[in-house]
Protein backbone atom coordinates (compact mmCIF):
# COMPACT_ATOMS: atom_id res chain seq x y z
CA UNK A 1 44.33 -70.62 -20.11
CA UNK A 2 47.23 -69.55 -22.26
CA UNK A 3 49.64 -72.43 -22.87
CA UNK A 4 53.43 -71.09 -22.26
CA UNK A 5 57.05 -73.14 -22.07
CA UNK A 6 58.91 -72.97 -19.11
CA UNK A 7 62.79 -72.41 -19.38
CA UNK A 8 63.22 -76.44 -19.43
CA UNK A 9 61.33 -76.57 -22.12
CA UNK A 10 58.02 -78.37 -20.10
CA UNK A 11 54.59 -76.71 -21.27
CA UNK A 12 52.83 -74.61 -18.45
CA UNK A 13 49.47 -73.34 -18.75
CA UNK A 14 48.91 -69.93 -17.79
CA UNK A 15 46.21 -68.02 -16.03
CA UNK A 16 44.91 -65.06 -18.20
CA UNK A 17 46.61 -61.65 -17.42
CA UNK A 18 44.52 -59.73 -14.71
CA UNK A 19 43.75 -62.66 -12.61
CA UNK A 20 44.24 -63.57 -9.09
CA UNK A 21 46.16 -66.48 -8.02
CA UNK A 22 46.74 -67.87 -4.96
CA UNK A 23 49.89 -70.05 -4.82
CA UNK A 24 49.13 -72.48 -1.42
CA UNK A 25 51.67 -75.09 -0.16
CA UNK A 26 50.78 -77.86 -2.09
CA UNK A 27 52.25 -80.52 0.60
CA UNK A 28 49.61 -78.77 3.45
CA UNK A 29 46.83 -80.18 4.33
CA UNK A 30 45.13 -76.79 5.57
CA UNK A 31 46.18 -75.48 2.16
CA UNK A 32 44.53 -78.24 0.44
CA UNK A 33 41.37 -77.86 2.53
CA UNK A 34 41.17 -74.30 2.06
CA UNK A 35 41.62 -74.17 -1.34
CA UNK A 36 38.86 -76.99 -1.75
CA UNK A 37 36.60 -74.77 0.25
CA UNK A 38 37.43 -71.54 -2.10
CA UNK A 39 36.25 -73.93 -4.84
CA UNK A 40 33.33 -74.50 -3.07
CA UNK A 41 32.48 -70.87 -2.73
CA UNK A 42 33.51 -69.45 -6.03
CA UNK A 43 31.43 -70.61 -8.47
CA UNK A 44 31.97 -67.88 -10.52
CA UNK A 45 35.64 -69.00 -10.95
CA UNK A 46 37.16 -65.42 -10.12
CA UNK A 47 40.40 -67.10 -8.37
CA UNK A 48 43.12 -69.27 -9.89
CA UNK A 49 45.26 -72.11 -7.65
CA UNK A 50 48.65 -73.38 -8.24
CA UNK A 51 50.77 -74.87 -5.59
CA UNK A 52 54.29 -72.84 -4.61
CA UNK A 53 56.40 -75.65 -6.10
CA UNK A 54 54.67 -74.76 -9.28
CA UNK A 55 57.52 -73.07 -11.68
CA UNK A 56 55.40 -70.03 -12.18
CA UNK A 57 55.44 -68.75 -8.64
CA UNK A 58 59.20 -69.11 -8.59
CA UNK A 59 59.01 -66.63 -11.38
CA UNK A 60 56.37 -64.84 -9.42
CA UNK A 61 58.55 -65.10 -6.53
CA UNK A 62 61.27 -63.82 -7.89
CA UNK A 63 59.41 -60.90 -9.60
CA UNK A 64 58.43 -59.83 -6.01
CA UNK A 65 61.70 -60.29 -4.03
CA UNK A 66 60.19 -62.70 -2.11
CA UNK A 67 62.06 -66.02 -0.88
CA UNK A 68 59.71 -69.61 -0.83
CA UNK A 69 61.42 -70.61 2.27
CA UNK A 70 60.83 -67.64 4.09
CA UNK A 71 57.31 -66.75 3.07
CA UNK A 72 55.92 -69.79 4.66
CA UNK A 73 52.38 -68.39 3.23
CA UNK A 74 50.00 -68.19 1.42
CA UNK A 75 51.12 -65.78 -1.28
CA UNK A 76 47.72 -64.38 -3.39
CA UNK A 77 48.79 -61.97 -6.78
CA UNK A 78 46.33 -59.53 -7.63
CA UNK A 79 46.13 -58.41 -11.59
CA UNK A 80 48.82 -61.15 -12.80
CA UNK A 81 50.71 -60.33 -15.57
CA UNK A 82 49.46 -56.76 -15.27
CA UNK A 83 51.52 -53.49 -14.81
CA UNK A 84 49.65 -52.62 -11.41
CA UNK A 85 50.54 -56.66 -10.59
CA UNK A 86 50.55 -56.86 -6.38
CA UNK A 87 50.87 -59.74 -4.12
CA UNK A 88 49.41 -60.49 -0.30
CA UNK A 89 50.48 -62.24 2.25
CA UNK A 90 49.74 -64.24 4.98
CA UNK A 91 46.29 -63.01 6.92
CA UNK A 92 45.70 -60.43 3.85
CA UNK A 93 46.14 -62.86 1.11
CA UNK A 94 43.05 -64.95 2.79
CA UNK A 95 41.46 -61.63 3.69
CA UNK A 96 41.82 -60.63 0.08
CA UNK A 97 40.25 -63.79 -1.20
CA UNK A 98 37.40 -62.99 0.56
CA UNK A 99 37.01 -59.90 -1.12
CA UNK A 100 37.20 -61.44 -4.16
CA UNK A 101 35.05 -64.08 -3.78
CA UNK A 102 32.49 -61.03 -3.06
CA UNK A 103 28.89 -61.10 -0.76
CA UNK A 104 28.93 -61.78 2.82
CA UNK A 105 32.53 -62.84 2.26
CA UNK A 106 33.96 -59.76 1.43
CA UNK A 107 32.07 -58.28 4.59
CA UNK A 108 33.45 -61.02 6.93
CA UNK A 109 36.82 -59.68 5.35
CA UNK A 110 36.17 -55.99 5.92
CA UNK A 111 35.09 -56.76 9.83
CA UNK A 112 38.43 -58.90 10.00
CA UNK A 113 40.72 -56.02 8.50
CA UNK A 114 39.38 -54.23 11.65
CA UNK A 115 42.13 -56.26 13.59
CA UNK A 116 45.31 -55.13 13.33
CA UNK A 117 47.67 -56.74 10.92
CA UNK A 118 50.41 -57.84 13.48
CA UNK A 119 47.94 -59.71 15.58
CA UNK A 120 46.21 -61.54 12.65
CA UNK A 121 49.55 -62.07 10.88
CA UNK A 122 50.56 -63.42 14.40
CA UNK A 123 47.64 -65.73 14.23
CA UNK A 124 48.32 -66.95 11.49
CA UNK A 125 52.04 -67.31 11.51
CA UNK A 126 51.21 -69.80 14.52
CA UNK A 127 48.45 -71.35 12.61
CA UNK A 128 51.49 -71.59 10.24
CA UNK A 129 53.98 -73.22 11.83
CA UNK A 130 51.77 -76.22 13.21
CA UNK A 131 49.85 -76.79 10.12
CA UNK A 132 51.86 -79.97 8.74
CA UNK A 133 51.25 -81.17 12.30
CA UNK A 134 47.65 -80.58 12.71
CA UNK A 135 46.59 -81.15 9.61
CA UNK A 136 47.43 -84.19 8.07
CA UNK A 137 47.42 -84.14 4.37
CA UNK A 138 46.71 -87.73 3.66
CA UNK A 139 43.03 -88.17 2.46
CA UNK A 140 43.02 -84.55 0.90
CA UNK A 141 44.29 -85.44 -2.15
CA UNK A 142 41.10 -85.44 -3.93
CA UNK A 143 41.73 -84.36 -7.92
CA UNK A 144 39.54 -81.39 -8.82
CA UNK A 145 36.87 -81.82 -10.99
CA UNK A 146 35.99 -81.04 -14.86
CA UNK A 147 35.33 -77.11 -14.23
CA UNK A 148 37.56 -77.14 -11.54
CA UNK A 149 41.14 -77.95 -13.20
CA UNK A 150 40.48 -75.39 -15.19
CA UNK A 151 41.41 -72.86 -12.34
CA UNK A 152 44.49 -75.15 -11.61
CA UNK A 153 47.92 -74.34 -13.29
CA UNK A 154 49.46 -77.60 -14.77
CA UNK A 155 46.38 -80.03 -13.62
């Protein structure tokens, strides 16, 4: 990954242009667990992670008129760095990561996109709101391994 500075002067690495990224709240245990499973299922390393307290999705954030405290989401960017740069939210950012991971995944996704947005977005706004309550983030802190940082920002 390209190495970068951020503006107080820390170094950053930085995924390569046309990537996706999903930025996951790093203090979530759901988040964690998800993003461990993604791992799991992505061997072909097609998706990058970085927490949302990470200084690149403020940038990211920022880019997209979107505020951290009211996204309360997963946020995924499509083609980072790139003019036709996009981001999903919330049921289609995990939707969209299924696509990406490819297979039966990306069919899973497909059947779920058959559900309207505002009642999977619903579903997982509630899934949402409870998650720091449900799911614990003690244990989860396992570090990534060798291959795996590398799909980690700042790790």
């Amino acid at each position: 990954m390209p190495i970068s500075q951020s503006s107080s002067g820390e170094t950053m690495s930085q995924p390569a242009g046309g990537s996706s990224i999903l930025f996951y709240d790093g203090a979530c245990g759901l988040c964690q667990r998800t993003v461990r499973w993604m791992l799991r299922h992505d061997p072909q390393g097609r998706l990058h992670y970085a927490p949302q307290q990470h200084p690149l999705a403020a940038a990211v954030f920022a880019r997209h008129a979107l505020e951290p405290q009211q996204t309360n989401s997963a946020v995924l960017v499509l083609h980072f760095g790139q003019p036709g740069e996009s981001v999903a939210l919330r049921s289609e950012a995990i939707l969209e990561c299924l696509r990406v991971l490819g297979g039966a995944w990306a069919l899973l996704a497909g059947i779920a996109r058959l559900v309207p947005r505002t009642l999977r977005d619903g579903a997982y706004n509630r899934l949402a709101y409870n998650r720091h309550r449900l799911f614990a983030q003690g244990d989860l802190c396992a570090l990534p391994t060798a291959a795996e940082r590398t799909r980690f920002l700042d790790i």
